[in-house]
C-alpha atoms as a PDB file:
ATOM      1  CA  UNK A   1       0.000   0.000   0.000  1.00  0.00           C
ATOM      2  CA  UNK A   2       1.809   3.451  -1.063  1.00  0.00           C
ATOM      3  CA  UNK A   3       1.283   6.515   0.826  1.00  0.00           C
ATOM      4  CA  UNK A   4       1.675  10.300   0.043  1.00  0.00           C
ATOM      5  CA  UNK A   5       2.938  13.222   1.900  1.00  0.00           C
ATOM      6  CA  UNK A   6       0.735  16.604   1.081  1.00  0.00           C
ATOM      7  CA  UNK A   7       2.552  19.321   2.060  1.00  0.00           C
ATOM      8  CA  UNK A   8       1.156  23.184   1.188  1.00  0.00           C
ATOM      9  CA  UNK A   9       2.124  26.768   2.009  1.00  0.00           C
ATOM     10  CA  UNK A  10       2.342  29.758   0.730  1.00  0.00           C
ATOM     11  CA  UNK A  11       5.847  31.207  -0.039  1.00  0.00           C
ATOM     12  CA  UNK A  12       6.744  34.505   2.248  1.00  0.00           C
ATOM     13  CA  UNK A  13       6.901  38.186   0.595  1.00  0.00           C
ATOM     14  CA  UNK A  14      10.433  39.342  -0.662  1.00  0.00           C
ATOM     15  CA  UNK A  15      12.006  36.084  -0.663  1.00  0.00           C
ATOM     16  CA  UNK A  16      11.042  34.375  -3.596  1.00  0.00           C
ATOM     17  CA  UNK A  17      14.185  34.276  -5.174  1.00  0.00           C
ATOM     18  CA  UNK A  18      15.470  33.011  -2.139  1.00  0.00           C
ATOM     19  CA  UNK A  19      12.790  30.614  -1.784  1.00  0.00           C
ATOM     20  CA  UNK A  20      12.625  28.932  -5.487  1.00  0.00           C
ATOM     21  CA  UNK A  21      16.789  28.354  -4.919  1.00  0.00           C
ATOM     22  CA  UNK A  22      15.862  26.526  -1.857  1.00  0.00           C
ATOM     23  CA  UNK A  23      13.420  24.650  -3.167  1.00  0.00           C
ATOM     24  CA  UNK A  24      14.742  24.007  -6.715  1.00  0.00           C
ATOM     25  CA  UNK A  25      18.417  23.396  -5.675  1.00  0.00           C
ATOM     26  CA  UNK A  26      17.991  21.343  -2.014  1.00  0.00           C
ATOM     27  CA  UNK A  27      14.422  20.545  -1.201  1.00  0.00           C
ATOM     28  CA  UNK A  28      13.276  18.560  -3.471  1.00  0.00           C
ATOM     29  CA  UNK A  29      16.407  16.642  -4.565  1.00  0.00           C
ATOM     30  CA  UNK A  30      17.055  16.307  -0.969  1.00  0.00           C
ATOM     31  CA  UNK A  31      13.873  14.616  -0.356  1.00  0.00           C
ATOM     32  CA  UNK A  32      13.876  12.571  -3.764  1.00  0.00           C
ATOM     33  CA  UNK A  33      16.806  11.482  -2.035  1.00  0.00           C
ATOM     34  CA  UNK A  34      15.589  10.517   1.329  1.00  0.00           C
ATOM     35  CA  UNK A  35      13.141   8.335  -0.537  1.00  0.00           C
ATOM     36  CA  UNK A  36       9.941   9.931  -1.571  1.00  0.00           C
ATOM     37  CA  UNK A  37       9.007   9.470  -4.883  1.00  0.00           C
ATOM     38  CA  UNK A  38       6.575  10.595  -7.820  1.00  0.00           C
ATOM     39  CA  UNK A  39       7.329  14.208  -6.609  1.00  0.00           C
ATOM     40  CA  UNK A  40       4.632  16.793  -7.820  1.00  0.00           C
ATOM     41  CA  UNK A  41       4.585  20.351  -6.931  1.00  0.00           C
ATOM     42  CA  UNK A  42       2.033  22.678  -7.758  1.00  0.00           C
ATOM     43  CA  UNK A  43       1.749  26.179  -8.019  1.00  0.00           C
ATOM     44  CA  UNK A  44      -1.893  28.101  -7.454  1.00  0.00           C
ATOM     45  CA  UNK A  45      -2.416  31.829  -9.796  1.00  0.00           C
ATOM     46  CA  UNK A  46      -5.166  32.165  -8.934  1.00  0.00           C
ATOM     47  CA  UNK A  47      -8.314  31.241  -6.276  1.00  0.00           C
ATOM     48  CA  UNK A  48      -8.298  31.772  -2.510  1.00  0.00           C
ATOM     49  CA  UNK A  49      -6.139  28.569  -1.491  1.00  0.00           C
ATOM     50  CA  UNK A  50      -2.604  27.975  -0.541  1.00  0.00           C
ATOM     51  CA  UNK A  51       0.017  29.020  -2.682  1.00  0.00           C
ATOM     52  CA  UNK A  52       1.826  26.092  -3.021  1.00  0.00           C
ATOM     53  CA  UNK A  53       1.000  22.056  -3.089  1.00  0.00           C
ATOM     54  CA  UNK A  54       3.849  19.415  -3.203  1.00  0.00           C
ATOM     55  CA  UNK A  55       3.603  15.891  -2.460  1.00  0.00           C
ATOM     56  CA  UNK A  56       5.227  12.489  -2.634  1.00  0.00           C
ATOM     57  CA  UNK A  57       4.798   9.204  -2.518  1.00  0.00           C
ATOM     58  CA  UNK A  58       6.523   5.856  -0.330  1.00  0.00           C
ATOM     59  CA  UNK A  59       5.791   2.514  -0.572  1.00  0.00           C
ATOM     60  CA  UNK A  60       5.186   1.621   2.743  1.00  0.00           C
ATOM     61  CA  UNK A  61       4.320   3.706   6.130  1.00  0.00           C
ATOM     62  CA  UNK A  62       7.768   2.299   7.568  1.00  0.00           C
ATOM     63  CA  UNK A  63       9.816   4.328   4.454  1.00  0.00           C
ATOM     64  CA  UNK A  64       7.450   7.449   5.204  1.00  0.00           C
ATOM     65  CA  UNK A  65       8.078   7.041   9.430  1.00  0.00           C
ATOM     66  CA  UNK A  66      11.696   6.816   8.464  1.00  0.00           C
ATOM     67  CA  UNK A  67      11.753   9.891   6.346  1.00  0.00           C
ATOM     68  CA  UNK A  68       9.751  12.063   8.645  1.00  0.00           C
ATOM     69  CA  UNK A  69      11.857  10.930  12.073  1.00  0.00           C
ATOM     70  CA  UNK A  70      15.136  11.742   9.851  1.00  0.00           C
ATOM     71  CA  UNK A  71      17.213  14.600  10.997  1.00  0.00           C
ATOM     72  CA  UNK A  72      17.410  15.769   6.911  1.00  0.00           C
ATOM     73  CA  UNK A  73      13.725  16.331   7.224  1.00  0.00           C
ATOM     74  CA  UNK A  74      13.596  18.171  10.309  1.00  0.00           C
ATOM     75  CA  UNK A  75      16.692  20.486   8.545  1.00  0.00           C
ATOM     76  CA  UNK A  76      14.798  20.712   5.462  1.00  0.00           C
ATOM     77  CA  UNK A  77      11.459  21.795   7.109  1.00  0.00           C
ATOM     78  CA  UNK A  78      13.212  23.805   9.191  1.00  0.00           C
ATOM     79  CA  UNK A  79      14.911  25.829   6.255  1.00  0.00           C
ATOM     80  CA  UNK A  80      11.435  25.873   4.562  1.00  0.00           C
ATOM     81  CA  UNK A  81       9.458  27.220   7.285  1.00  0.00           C
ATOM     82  CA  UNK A  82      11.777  30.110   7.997  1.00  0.00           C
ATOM     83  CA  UNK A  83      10.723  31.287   4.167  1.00  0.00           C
ATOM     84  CA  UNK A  84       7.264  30.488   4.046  1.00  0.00           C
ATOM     85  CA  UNK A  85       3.558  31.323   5.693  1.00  0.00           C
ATOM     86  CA  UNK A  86       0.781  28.378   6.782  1.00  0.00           C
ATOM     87  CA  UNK A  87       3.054  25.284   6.257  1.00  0.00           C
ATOM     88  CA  UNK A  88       1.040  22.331   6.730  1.00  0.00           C
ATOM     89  CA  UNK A  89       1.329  18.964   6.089  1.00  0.00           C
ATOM     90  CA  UNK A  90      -0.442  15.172   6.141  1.00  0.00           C
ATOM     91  CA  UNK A  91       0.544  11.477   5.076  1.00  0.00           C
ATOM     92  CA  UNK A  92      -2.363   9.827   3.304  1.00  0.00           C
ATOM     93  CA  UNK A  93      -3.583   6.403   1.524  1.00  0.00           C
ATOM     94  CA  UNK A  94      -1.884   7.429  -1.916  1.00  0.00           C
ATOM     95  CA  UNK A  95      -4.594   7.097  -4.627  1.00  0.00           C
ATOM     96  CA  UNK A  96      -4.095   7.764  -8.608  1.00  0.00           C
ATOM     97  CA  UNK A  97      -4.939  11.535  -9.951  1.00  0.00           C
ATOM     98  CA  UNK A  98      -4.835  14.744  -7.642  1.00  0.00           C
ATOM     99  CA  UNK A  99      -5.044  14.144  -4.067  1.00  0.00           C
ATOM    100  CA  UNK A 100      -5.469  17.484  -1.820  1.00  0.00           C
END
Protein backbone atom coordinates (compact mmCIF):
# COMPACT_ATOMS: atom_id res chain seq x y z
CA UNK A 1 0.00 0.00 0.00
CA UNK A 2 1.81 3.45 -1.06
CA UNK A 3 1.28 6.52 0.83
CA UNK A 4 1.68 10.30 0.04
CA UNK A 5 2.94 13.22 1.90
CA UNK A 6 0.74 16.60 1.08
CA UNK A 7 2.55 19.32 2.06
CA UNK A 8 1.16 23.18 1.19
CA UNK A 9 2.12 26.77 2.01
CA UNK A 10 2.34 29.76 0.73
CA UNK A 11 5.85 31.21 -0.04
CA UNK A 12 6.74 34.51 2.25
CA UNK A 13 6.90 38.19 0.59
CA UNK A 14 10.43 39.34 -0.66
CA UNK A 15 12.01 36.08 -0.66
CA UNK A 16 11.04 34.37 -3.60
CA UNK A 17 14.18 34.28 -5.17
CA UNK A 18 15.47 33.01 -2.14
CA UNK A 19 12.79 30.61 -1.78
CA UNK A 20 12.62 28.93 -5.49
CA UNK A 21 16.79 28.35 -4.92
CA UNK A 22 15.86 26.53 -1.86
CA UNK A 23 13.42 24.65 -3.17
CA UNK A 24 14.74 24.01 -6.71
CA UNK A 25 18.42 23.40 -5.67
CA UNK A 26 17.99 21.34 -2.01
CA UNK A 27 14.42 20.55 -1.20
CA UNK A 28 13.28 18.56 -3.47
CA UNK A 29 16.41 16.64 -4.56
CA UNK A 30 17.06 16.31 -0.97
CA UNK A 31 13.87 14.62 -0.36
CA UNK A 32 13.88 12.57 -3.76
CA UNK A 33 16.81 11.48 -2.04
CA UNK A 34 15.59 10.52 1.33
CA UNK A 35 13.14 8.34 -0.54
CA UNK A 36 9.94 9.93 -1.57
CA UNK A 37 9.01 9.47 -4.88
CA UNK A 38 6.57 10.60 -7.82
CA UNK A 39 7.33 14.21 -6.61
CA UNK A 40 4.63 16.79 -7.82
CA UNK A 41 4.59 20.35 -6.93
CA UNK A 42 2.03 22.68 -7.76
CA UNK A 43 1.75 26.18 -8.02
CA UNK A 44 -1.89 28.10 -7.45
CA UNK A 45 -2.42 31.83 -9.80
CA UNK A 46 -5.17 32.17 -8.93
CA UNK A 47 -8.31 31.24 -6.28
CA UNK A 48 -8.30 31.77 -2.51
CA UNK A 49 -6.14 28.57 -1.49
CA UNK A 50 -2.60 27.98 -0.54
CA UNK A 51 0.02 29.02 -2.68
CA UNK A 52 1.83 26.09 -3.02
CA UNK A 53 1.00 22.06 -3.09
CA UNK A 54 3.85 19.42 -3.20
CA UNK A 55 3.60 15.89 -2.46
CA UNK A 56 5.23 12.49 -2.63
CA UNK A 57 4.80 9.20 -2.52
CA UNK A 58 6.52 5.86 -0.33
CA UNK A 59 5.79 2.51 -0.57
CA UNK A 60 5.19 1.62 2.74
CA UNK A 61 4.32 3.71 6.13
CA UNK A 62 7.77 2.30 7.57
CA UNK A 63 9.82 4.33 4.45
CA UNK A 64 7.45 7.45 5.20
CA UNK A 65 8.08 7.04 9.43
CA UNK A 66 11.70 6.82 8.46
CA UNK A 67 11.75 9.89 6.35
CA UNK A 68 9.75 12.06 8.64
CA UNK A 69 11.86 10.93 12.07
CA UNK A 70 15.14 11.74 9.85
CA UNK A 71 17.21 14.60 11.00
CA UNK A 72 17.41 15.77 6.91
CA UNK A 73 13.73 16.33 7.22
CA UNK A 74 13.60 18.17 10.31
CA UNK A 75 16.69 20.49 8.54
CA UNK A 76 14.80 20.71 5.46
CA UNK A 77 11.46 21.80 7.11
CA UNK A 78 13.21 23.80 9.19
CA UNK A 79 14.91 25.83 6.25
CA UNK A 80 11.44 25.87 4.56
CA UNK A 81 9.46 27.22 7.29
CA UNK A 82 11.78 30.11 8.00
CA UNK A 83 10.72 31.29 4.17
CA UNK A 84 7.26 30.49 4.05
CA UNK A 85 3.56 31.32 5.69
CA UNK A 86 0.78 28.38 6.78
CA UNK A 87 3.05 25.28 6.26
CA UNK A 88 1.04 22.33 6.73
CA UNK A 89 1.33 18.96 6.09
CA UNK A 90 -0.44 15.17 6.14
CA UNK A 91 0.54 11.48 5.08
CA UNK A 92 -2.36 9.83 3.30
CA UNK A 93 -3.58 6.40 1.52
CA UNK A 94 -1.88 7.43 -1.92
CA UNK A 95 -4.59 7.10 -4.63
CA UNK A 96 -4.09 7.76 -8.61
CA UNK A 97 -4.94 11.54 -9.95
CA UNK A 98 -4.83 14.74 -7.64
CA UNK A 99 -5.04 14.14 -4.07
CA UNK A 100 -5.47 17.48 -1.82
Amino acid sequence: MAYKLIMQWDIQPHVESEYSDFVANEFIPSISRLGLTDIQAWYTVYGDCEQILVSGNTQTDKQMNYILSSDEWQRLKTRLTELVNDFAMKVVLATAGFQR
